[in-house]
C-alpha atoms as a PDB file:
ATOM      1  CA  UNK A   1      15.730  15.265  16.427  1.00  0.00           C
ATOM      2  CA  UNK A   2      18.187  12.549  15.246  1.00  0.00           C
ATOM      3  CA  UNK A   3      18.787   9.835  17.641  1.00  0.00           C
ATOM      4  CA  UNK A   4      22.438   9.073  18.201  1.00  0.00           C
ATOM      5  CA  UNK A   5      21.817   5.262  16.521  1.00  0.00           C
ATOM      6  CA  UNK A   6      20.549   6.673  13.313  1.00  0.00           C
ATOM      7  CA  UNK A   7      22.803   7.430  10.395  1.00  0.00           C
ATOM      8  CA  UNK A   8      22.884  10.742   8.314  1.00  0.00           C
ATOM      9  CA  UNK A   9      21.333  10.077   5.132  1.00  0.00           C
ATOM     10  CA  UNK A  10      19.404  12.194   2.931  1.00  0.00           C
ATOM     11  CA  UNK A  11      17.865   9.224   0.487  1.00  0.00           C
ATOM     12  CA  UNK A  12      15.857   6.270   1.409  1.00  0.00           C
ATOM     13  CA  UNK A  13      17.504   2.921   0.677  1.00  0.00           C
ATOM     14  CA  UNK A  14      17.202   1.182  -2.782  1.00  0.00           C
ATOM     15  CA  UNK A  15      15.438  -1.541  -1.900  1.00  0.00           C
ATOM     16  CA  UNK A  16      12.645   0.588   0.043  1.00  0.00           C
ATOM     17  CA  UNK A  17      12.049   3.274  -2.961  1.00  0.00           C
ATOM     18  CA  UNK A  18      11.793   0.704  -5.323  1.00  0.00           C
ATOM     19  CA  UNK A  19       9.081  -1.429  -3.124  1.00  0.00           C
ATOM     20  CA  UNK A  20       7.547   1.913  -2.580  1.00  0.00           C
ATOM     21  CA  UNK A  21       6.808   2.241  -6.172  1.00  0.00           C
ATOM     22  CA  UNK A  22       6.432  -1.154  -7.586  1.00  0.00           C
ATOM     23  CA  UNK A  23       3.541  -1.191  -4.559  1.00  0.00           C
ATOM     24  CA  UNK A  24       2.187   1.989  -6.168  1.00  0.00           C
ATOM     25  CA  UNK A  25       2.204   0.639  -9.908  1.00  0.00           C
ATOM     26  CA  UNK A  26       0.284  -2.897  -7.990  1.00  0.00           C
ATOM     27  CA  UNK A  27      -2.379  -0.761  -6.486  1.00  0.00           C
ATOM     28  CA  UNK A  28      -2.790   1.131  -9.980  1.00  0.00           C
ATOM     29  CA  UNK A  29      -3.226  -1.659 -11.658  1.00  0.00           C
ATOM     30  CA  UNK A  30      -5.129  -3.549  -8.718  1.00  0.00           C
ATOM     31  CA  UNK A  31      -7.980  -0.234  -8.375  1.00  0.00           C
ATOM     32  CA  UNK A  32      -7.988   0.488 -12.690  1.00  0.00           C
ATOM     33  CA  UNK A  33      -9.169  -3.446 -12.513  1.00  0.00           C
ATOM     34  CA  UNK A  34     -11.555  -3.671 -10.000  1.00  0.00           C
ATOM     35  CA  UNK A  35     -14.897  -4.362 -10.773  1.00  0.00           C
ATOM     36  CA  UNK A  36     -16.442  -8.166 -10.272  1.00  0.00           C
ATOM     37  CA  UNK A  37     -13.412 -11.021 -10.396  1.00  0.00           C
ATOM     38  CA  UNK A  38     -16.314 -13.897 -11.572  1.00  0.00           C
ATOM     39  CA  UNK A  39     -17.215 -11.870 -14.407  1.00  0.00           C
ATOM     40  CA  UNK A  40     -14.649  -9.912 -15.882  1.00  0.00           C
ATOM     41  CA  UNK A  41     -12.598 -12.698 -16.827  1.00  0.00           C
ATOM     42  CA  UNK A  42      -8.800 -11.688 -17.888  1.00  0.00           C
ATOM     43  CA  UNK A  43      -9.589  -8.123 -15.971  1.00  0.00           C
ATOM     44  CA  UNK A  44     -10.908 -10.056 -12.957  1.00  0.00           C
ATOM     45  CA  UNK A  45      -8.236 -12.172 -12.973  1.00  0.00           C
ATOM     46  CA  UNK A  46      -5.652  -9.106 -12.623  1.00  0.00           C
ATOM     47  CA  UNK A  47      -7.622  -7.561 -10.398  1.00  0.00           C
ATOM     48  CA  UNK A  48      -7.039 -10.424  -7.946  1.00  0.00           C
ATOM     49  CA  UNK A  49      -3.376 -11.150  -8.564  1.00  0.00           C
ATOM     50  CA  UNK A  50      -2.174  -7.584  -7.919  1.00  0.00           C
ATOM     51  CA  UNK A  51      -4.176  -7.948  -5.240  1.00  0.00           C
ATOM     52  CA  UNK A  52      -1.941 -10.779  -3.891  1.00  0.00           C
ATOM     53  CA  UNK A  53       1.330  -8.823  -5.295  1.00  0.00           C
ATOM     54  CA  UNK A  54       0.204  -5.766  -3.138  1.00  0.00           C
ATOM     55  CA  UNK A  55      -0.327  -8.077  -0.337  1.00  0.00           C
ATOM     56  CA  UNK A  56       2.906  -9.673  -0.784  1.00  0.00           C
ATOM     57  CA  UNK A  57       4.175  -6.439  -1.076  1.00  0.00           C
ATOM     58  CA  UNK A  58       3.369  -5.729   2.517  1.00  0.00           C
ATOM     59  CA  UNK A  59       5.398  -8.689   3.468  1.00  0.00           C
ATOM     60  CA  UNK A  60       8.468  -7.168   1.944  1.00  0.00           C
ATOM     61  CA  UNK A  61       8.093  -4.201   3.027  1.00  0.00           C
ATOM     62  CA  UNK A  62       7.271  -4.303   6.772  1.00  0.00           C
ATOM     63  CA  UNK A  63      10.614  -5.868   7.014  1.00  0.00           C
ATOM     64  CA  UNK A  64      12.452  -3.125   4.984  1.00  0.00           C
ATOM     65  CA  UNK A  65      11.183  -0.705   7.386  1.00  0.00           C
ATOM     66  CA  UNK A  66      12.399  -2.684  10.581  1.00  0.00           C
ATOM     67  CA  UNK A  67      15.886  -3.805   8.771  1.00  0.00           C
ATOM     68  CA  UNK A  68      16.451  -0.047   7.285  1.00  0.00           C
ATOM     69  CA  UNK A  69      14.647   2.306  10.044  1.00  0.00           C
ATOM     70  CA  UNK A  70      18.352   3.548  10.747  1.00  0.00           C
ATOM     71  CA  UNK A  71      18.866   4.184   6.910  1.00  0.00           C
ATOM     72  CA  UNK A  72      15.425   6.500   7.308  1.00  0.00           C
ATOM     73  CA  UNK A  73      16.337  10.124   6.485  1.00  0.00           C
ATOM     74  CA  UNK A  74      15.165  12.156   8.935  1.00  0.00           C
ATOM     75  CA  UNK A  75      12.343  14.597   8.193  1.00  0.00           C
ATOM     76  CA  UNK A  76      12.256  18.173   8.602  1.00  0.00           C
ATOM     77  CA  UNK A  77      10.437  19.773  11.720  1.00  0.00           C
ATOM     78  CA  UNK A  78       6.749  19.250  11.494  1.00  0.00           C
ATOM     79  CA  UNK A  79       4.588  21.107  14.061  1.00  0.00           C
ATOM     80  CA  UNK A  80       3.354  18.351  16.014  1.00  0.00           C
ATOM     81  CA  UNK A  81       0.051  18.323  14.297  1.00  0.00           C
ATOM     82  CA  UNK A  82       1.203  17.348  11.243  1.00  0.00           C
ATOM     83  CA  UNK A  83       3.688  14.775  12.520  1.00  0.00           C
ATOM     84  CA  UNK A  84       0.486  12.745  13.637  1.00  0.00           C
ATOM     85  CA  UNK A  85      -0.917  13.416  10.911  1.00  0.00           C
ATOM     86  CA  UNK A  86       1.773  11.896   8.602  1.00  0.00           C
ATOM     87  CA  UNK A  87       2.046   8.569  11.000  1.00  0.00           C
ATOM     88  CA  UNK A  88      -1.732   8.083  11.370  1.00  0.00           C
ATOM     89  CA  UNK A  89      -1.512   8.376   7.622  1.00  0.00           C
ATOM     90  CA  UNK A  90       1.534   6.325   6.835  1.00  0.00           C
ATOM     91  CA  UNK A  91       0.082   4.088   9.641  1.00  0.00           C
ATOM     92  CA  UNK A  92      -3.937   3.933   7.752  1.00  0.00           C
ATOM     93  CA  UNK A  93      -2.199   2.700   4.565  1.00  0.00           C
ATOM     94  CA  UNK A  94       0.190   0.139   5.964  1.00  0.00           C
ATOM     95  CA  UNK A  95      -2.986  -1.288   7.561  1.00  0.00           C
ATOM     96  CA  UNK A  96      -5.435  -1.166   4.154  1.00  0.00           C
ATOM     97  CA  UNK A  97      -2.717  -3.038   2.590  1.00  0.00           C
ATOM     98  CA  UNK A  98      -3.011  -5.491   4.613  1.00  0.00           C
ATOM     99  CA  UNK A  99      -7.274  -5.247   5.200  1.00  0.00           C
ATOM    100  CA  UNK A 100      -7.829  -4.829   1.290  1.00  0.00           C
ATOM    101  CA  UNK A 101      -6.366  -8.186   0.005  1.00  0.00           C
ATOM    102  CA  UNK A 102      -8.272  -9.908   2.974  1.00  0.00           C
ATOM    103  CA  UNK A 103     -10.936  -8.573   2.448  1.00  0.00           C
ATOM    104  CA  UNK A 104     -11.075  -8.998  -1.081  1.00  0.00           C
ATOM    105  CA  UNK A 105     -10.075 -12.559  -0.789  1.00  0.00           C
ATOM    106  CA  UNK A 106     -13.236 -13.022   1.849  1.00  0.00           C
ATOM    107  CA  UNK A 107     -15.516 -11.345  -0.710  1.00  0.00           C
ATOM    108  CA  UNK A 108     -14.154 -13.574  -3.610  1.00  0.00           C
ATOM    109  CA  UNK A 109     -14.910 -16.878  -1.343  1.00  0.00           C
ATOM    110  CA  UNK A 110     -18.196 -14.994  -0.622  1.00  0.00           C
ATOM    111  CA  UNK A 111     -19.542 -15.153  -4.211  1.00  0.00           C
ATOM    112  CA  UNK A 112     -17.680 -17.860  -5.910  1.00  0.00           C
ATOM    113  CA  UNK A 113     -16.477 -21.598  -4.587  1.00  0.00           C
ATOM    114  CA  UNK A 114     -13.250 -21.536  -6.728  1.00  0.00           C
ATOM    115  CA  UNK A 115     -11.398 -18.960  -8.765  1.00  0.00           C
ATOM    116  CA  UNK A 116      -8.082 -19.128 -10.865  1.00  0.00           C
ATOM    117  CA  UNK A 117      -6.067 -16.238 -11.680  1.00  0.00           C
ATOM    118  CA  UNK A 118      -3.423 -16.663 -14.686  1.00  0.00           C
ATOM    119  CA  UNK A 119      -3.691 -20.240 -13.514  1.00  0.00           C
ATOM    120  CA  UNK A 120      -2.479 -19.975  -9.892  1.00  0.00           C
ATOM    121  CA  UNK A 121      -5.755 -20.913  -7.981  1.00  0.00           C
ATOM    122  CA  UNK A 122      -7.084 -19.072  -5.484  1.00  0.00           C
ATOM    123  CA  UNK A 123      -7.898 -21.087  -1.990  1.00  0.00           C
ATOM    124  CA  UNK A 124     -11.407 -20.256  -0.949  1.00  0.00           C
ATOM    125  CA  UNK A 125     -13.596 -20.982   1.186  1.00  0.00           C
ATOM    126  CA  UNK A 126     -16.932 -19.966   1.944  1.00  0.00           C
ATOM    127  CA  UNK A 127     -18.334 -19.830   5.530  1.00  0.00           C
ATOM    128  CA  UNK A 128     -21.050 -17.642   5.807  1.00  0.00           C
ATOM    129  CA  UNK A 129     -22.438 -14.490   6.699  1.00  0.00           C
ATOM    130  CA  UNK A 130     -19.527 -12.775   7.977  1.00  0.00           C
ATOM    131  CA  UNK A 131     -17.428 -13.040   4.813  1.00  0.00           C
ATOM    132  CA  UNK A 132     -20.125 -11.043   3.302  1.00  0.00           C
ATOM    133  CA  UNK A 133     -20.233  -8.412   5.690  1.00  0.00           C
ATOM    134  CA  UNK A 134     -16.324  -8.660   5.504  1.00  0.00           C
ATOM    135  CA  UNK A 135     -16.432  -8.747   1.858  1.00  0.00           C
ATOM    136  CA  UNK A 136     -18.535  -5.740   1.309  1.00  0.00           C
ATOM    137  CA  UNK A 137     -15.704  -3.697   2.887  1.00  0.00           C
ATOM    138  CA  UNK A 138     -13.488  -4.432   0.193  1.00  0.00           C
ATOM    139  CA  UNK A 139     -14.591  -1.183  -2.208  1.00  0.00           C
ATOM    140  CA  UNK A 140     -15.003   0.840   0.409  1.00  0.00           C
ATOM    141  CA  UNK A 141     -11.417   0.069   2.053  1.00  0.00           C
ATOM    142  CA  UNK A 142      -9.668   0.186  -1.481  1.00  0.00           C
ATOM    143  CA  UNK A 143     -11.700   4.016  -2.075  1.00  0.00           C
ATOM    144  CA  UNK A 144     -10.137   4.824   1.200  1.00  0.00           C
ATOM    145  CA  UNK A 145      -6.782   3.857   0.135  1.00  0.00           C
ATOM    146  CA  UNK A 146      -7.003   6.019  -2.671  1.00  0.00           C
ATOM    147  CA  UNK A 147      -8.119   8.870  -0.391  1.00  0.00           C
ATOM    148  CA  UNK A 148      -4.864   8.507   2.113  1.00  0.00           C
ATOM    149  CA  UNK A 149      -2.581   7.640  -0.881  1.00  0.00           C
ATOM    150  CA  UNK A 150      -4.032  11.003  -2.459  1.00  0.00           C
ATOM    151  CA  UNK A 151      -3.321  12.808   1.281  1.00  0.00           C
ATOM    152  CA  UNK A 152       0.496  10.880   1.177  1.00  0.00           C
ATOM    153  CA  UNK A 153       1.194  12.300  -2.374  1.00  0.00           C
ATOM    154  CA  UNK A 154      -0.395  16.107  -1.740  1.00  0.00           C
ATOM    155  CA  UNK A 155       1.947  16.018   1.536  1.00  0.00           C
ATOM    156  CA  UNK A 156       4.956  15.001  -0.669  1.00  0.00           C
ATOM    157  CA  UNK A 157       3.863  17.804  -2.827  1.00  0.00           C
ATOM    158  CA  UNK A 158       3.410  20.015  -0.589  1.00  0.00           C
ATOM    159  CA  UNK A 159       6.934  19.614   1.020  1.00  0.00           C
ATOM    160  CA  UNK A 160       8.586  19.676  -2.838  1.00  0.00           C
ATOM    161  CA  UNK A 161       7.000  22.730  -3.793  1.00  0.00           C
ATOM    162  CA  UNK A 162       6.068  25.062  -1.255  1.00  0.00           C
ATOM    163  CA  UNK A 163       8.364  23.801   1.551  1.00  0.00           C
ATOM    164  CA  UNK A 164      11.346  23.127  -0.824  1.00  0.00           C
ATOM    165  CA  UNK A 165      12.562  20.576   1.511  1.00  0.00           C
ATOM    166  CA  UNK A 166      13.940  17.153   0.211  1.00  0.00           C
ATOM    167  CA  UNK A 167      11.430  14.515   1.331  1.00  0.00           C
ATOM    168  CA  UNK A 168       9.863  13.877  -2.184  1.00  0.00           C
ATOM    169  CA  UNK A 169      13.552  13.625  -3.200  1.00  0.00           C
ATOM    170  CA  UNK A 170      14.525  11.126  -0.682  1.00  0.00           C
ATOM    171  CA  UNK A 171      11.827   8.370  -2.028  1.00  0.00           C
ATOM    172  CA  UNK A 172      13.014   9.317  -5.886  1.00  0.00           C
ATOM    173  CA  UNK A 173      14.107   6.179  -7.645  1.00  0.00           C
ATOM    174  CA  UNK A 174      16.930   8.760  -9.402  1.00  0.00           C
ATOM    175  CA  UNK A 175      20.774   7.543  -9.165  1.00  0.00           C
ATOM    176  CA  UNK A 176      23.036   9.301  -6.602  1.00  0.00           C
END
């Protein structure tokens, strides 16, 4: 149900598709790089700037979402099921964007006492156990990124082909 503050709108705004999928190219680029920063020189060294593009990503975007959230379309119907499904979801990733640069940086700091990538250096610092407990996360959150990204896409999918509904449409970077 639309609230009476909301506006009619089938699209999302400009600004938040195209964030959308410039984040999307970023974590491409930041999971077809991973591997080990220290040793995988120019690759590394992508690895851990889109890394801090997807992170600064996050920074855009959370206040897209607050400055836009009347511009939102509005969904179809979802049984309530799946409408908890798709904010624990859209919720999951918001937060691994957030958890996967940290971490990422804390594993960095964790093996390594400085690191430059494309000549911007990193600020590390290395204090102890915890960043490698911390640090060891980092795969394991950016594989379950991939996972929920995977479950965001199949829903979008989903809705495009068998629901024939207009939510892929409304994140489309196409011209009105």
């Amino acid at each position: 149900m639309m609230s009476k503050d909301m506006i009619m709108t089938t699209r999302y705004p400009n600004a938040m598709i195209y964030s959308h999928w410039l984040t999307v190219v970023l974590v491409l680029i930041a999971y077809l790089s991973s591997g080990h920063p220290t040793r995988d020189g120019l690759i590394g060294e992508l690895h851990v700037f889109s890394g801090l593009l997807v992170a600064s990503m996050l920074i855009v975007r959370l206040p897209l979402r607050c400055f836009y959230r009347r511009h939102i379309p509005q969904q179809p119907a979802l049984a309530d099921w799946q409408e908890k499904a798709a904010k624990s979801v859209q919720t999951a990733l918001y937060l691994c964007m957030a958890l996967i640069p940290l971490s990422g940086w804390l594993a960095l700091a964790n093996k390594t006492q400085q690191f430059s990538a494309f000549g911007v250096a990193i600020p590390l610092n290395n204090n102890g156990s915890l960043l490698h407990f911390v640090g060891e996360l980092h795969p394991f959150l950016g594989n379950l990124f991939l996972v929920l990204a995977g479950l965001h896409a199949a829903a979008a999918l989903l809705h495009h082909f068998y629901f024939k509904d207009e939510v892929l449409k409304s994140m489309s970077p196409h011209r009105k």
